[in-house]
PDB file of N, CA and C in Angstrom:
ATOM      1  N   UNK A   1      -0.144 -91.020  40.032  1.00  0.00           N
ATOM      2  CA  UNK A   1      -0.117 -89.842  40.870  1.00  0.00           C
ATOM      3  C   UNK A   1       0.231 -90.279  42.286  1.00  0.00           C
ATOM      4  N   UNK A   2       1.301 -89.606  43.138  1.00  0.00           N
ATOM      5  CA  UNK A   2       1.495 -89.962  43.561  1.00  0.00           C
ATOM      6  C   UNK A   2       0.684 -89.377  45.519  1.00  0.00           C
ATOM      7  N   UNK A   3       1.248 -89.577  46.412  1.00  0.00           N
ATOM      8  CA  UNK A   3       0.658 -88.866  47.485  1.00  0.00           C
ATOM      9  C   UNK A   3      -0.809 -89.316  47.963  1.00  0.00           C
ATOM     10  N   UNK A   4      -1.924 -89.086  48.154  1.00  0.00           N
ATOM     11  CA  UNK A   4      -2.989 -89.592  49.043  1.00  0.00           C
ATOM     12  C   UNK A   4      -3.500 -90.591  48.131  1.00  0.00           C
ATOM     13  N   UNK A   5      -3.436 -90.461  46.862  1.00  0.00           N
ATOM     14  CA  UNK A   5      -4.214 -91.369  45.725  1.00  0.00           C
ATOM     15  C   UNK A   5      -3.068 -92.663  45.897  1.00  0.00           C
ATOM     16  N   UNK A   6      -1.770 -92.944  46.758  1.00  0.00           N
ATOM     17  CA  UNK A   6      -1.233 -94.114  46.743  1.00  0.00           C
ATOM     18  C   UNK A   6      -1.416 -94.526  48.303  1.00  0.00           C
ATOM     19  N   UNK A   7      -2.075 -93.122  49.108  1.00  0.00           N
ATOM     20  CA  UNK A   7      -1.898 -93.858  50.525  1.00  0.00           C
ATOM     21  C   UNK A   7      -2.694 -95.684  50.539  1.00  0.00           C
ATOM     22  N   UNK A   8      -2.263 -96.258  52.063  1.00  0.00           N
ATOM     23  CA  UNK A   8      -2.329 -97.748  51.933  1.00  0.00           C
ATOM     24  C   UNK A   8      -3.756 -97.167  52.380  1.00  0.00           C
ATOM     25  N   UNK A   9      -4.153 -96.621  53.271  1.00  0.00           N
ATOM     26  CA  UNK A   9      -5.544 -96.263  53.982  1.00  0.00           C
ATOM     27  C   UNK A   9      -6.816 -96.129  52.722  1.00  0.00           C
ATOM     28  N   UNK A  10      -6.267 -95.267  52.093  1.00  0.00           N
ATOM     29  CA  UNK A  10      -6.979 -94.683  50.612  1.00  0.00           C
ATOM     30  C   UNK A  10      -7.369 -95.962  50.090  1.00  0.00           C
ATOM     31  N   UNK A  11      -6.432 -96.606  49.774  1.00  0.00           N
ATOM     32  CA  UNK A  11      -6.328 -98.277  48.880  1.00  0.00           C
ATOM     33  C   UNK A  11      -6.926 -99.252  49.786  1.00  0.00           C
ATOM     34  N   UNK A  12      -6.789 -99.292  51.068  1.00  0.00           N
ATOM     35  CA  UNK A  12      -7.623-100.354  51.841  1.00  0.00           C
ATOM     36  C   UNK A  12      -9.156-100.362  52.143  1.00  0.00           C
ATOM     37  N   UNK A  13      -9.438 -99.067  51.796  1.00  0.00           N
ATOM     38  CA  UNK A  13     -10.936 -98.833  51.767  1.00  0.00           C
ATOM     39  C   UNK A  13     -11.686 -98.398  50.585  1.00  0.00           C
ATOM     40  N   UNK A  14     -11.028 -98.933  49.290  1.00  0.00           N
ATOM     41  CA  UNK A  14     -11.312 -98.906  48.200  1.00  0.00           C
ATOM     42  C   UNK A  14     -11.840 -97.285  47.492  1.00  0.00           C
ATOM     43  N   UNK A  15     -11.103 -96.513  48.190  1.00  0.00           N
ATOM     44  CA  UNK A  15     -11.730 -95.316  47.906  1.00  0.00           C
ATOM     45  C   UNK A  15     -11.521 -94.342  46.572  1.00  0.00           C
ATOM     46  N   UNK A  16     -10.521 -95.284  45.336  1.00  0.00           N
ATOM     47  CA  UNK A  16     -10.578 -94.966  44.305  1.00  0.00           C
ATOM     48  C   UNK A  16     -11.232 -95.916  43.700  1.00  0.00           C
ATOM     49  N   UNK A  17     -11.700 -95.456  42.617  1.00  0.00           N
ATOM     50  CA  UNK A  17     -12.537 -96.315  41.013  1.00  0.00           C
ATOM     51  C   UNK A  17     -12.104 -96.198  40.175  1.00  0.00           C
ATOM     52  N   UNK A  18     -12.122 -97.169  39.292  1.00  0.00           N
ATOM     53  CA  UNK A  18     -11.199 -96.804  37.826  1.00  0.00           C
ATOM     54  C   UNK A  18     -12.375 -96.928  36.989  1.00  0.00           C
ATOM     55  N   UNK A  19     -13.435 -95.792  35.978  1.00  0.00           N
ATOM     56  CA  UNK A  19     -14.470 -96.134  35.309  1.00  0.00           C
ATOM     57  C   UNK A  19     -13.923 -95.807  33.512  1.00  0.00           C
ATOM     58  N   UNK A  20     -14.896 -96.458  32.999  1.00  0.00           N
ATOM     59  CA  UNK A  20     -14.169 -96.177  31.307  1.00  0.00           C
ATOM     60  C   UNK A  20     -15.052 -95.232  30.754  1.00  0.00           C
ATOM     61  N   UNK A  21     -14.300 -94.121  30.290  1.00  0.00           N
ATOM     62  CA  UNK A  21     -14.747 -92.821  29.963  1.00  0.00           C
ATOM     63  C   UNK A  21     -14.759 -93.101  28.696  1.00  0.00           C
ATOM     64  N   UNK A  22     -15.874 -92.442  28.070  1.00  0.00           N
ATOM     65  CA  UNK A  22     -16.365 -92.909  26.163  1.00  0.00           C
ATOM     66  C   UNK A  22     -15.094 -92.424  25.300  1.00  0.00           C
ATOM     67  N   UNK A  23     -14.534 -91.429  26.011  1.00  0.00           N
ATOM     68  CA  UNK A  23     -13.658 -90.246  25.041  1.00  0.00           C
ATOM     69  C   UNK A  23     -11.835 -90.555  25.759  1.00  0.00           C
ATOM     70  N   UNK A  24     -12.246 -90.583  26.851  1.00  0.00           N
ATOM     71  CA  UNK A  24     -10.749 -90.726  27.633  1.00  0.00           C
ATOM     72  C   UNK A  24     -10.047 -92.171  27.844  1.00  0.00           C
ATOM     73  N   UNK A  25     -10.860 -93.516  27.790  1.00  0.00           N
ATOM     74  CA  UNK A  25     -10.350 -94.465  28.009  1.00  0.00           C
ATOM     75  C   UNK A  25     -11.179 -94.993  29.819  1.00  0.00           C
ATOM     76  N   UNK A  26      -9.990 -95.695  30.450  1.00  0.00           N
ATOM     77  CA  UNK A  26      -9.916 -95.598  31.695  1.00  0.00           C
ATOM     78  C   UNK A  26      -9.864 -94.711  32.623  1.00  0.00           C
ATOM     79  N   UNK A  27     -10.665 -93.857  33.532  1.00  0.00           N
ATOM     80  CA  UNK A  27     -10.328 -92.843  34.154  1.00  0.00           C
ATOM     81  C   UNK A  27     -10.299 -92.928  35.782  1.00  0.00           C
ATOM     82  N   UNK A  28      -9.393 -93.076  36.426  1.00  0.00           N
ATOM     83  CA  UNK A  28      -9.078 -93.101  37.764  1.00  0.00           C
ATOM     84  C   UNK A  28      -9.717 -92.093  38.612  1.00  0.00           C
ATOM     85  N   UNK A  29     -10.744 -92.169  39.184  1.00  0.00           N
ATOM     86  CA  UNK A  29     -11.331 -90.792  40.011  1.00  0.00           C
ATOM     87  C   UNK A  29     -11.802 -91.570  41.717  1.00  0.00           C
ATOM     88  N   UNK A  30     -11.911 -90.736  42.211  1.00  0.00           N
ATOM     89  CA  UNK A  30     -12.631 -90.120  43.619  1.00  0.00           C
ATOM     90  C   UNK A  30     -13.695 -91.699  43.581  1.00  0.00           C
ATOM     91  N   UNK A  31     -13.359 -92.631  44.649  1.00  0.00           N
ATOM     92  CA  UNK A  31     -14.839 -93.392  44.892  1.00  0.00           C
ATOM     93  C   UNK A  31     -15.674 -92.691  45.486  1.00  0.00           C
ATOM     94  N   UNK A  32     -16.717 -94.204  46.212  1.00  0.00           N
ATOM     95  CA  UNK A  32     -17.937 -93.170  47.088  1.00  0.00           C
ATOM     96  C   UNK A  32     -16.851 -93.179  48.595  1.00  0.00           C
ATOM     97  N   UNK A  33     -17.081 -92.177  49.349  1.00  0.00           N
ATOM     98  CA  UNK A  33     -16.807 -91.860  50.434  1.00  0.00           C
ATOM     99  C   UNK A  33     -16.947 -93.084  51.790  1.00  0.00           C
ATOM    100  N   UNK A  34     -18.520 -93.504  51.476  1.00  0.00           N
ATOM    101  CA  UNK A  34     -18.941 -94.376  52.551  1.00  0.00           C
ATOM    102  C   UNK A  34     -19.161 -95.571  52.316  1.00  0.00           C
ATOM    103  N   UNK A  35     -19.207 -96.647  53.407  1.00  0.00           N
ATOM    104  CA  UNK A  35     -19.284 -97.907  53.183  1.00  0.00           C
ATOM    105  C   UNK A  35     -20.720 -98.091  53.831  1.00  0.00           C
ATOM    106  N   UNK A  36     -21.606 -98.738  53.331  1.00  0.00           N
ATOM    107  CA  UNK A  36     -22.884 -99.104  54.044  1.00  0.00           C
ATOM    108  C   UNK A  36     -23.041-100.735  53.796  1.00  0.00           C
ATOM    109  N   UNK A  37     -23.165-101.465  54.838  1.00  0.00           N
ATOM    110  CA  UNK A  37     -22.928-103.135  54.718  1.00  0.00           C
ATOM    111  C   UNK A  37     -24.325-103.458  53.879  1.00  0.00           C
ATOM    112  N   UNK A  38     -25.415-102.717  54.182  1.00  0.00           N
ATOM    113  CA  UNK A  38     -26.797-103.873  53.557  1.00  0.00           C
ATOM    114  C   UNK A  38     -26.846-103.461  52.550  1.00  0.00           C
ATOM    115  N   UNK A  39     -26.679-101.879  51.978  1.00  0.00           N
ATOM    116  CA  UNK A  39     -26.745-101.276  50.708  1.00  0.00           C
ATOM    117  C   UNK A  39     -25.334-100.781  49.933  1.00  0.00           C
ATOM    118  N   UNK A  40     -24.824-101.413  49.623  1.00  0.00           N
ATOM    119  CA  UNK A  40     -23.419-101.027  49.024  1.00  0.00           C
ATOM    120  C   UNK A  40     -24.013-100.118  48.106  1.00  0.00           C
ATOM    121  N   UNK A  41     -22.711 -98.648  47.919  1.00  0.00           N
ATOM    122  CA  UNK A  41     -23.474 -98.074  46.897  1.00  0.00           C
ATOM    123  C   UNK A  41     -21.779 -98.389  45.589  1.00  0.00           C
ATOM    124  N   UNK A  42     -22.514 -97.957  44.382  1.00  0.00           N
ATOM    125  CA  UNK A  42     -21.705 -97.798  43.230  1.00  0.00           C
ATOM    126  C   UNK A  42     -21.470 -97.100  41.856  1.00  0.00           C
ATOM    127  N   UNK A  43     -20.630 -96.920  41.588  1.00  0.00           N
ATOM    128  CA  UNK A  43     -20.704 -95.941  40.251  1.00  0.00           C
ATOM    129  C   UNK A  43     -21.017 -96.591  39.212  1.00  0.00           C
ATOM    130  N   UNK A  44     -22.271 -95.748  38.616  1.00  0.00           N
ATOM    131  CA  UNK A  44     -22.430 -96.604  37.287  1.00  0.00           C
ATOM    132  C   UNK A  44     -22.547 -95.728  36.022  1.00  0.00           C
ATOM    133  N   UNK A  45     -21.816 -94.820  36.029  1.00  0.00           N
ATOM    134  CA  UNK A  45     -21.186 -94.298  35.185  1.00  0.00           C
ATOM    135  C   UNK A  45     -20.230 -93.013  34.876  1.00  0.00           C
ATOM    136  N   UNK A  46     -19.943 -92.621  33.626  1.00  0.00           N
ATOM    137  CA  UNK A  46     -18.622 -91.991  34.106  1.00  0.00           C
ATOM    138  C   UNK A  46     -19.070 -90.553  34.211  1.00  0.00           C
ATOM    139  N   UNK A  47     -17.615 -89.610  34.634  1.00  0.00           N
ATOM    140  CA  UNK A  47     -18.375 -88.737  34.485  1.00  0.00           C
ATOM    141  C   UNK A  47     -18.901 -88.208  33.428  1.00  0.00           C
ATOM    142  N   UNK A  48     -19.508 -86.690  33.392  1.00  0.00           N
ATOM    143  CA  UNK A  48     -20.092 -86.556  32.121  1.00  0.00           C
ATOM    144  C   UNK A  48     -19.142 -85.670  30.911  1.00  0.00           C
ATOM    145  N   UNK A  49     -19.455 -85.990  30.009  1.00  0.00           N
ATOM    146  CA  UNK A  49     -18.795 -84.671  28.789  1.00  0.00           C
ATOM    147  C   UNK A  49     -19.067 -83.699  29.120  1.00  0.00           C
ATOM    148  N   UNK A  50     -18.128 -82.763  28.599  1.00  0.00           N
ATOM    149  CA  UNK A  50     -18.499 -81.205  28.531  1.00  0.00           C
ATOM    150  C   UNK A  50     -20.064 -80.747  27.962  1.00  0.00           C
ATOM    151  N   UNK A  51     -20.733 -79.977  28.112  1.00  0.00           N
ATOM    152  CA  UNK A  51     -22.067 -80.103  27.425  1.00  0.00           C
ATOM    153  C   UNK A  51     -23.539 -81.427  27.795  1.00  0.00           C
ATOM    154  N   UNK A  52     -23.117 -82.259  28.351  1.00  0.00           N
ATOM    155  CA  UNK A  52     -23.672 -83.847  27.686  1.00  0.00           C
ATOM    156  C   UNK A  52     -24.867 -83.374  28.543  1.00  0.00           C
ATOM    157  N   UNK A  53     -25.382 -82.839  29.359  1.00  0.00           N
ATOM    158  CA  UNK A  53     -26.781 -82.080  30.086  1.00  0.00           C
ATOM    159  C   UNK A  53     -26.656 -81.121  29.576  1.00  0.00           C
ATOM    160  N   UNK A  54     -26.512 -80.460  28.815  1.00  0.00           N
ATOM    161  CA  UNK A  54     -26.920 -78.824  28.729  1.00  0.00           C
ATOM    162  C   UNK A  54     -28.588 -78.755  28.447  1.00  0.00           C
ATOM    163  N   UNK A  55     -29.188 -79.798  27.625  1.00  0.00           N
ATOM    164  CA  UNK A  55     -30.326 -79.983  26.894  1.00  0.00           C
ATOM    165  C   UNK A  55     -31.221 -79.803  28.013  1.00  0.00           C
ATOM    166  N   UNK A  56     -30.840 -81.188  28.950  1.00  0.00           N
ATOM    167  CA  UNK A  56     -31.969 -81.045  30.149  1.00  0.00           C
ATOM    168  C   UNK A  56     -32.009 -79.802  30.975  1.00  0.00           C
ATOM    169  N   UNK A  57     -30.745 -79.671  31.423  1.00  0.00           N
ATOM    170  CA  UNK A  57     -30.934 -78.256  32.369  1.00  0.00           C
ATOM    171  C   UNK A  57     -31.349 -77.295  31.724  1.00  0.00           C
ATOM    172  N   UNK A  58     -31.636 -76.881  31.005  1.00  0.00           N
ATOM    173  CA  UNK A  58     -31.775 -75.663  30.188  1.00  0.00           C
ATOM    174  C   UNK A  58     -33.073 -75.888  29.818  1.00  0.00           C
ATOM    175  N   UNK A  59     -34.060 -77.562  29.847  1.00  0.00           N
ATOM    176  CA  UNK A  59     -35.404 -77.668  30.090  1.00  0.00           C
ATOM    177  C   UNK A  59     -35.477 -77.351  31.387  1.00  0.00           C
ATOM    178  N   UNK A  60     -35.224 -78.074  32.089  1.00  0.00           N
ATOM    179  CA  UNK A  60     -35.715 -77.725  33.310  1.00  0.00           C
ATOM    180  C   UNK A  60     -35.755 -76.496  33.883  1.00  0.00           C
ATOM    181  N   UNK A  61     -34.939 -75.840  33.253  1.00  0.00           N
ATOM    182  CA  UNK A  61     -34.996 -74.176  33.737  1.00  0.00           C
ATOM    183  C   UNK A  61     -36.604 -73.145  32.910  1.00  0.00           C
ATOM    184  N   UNK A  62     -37.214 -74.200  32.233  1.00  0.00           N
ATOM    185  CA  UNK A  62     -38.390 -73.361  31.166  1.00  0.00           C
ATOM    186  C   UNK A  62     -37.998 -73.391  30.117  1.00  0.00           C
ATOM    187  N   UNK A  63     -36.827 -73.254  29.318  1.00  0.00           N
ATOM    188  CA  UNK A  63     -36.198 -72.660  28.271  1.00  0.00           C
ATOM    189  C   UNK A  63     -36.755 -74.197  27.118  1.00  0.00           C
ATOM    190  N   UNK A  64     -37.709 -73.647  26.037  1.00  0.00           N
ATOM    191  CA  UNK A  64     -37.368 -74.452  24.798  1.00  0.00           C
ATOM    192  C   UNK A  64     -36.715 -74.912  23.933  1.00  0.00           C
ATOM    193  N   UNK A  65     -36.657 -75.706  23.224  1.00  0.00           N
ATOM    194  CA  UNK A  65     -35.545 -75.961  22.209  1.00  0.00           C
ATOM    195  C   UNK A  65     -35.658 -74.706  21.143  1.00  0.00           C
ATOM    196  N   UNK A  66     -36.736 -74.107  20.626  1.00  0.00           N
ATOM    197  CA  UNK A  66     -36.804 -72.780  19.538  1.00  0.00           C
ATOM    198  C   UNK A  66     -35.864 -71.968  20.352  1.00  0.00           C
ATOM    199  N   UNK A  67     -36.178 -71.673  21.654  1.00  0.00           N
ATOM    200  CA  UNK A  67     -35.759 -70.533  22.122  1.00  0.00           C
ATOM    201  C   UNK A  67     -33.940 -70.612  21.836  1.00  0.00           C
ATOM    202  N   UNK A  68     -33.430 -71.992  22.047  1.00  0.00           N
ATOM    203  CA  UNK A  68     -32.041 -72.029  21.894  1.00  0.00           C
ATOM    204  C   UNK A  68     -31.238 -71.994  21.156  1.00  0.00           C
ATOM    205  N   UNK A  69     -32.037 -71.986  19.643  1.00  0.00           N
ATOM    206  CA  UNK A  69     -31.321 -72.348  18.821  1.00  0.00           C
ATOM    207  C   UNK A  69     -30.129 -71.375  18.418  1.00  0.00           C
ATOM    208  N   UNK A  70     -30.859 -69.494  18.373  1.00  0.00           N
ATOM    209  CA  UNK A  70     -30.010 -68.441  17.999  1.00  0.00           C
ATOM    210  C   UNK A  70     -28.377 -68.318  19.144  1.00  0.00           C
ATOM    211  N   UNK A  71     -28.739 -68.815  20.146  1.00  0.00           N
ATOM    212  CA  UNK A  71     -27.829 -68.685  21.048  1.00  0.00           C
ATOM    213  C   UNK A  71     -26.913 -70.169  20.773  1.00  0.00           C
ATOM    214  N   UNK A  72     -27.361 -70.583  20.455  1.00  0.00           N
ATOM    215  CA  UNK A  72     -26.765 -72.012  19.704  1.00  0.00           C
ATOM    216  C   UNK A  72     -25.554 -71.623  18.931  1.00  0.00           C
ATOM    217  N   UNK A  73     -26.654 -71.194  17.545  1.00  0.00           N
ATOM    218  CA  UNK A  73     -26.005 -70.328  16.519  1.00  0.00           C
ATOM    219  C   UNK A  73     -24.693 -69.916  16.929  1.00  0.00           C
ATOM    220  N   UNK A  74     -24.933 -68.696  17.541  1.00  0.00           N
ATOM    221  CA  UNK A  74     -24.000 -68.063  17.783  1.00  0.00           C
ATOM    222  C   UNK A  74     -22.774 -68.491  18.901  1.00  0.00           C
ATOM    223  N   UNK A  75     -22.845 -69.930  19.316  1.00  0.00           N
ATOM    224  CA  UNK A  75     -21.618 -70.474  20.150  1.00  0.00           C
ATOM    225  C   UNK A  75     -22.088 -70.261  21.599  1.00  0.00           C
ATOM    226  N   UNK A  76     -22.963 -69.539  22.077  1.00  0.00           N
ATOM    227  CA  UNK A  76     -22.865 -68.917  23.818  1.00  0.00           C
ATOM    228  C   UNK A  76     -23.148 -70.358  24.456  1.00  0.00           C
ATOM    229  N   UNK A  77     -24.272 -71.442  23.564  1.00  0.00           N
ATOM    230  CA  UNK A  77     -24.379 -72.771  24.414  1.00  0.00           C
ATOM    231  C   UNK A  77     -23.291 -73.990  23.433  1.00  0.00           C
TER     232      UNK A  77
END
């Protein structure tokens, strides 16, 4: 791709990552933004699948696993 994802600025401050996606392979995305010298930060993993939280958020919102199942069923989750 061409344009800001080849600028030299972009590339000199390491501001892309290349992480390996379970389903996609290699996936070229967005680094972290900032540089911090004592605490470097880093990606440690990729992003997520379609779905791959639905379970938790949908705890954390109250909602049980009984409660989900009919809506399951029927495709809405």
């Amino acid at each position: 791709m061409a344009g800001p994802l080849s600028d030299p600025r972009v590339l000199a401050r390491d501001m892309l990552a290349v992480v390996e996606h379970p389903k996609l392979g290699p996936v070229r995305m967005a680094g972290i933004p900032y540089k911090l010298g004592d605490t470097p930060a880093e990606i440690r993993r990729h992003p997520p699948l379609l779905g791959e939280h639905t379970d938790e958020v949908l705890g954390e919102l109250g909602l049980a696993s009984d409660e989900l199942a009919e809506p399951r069923r029927e495709g809405a989750i």
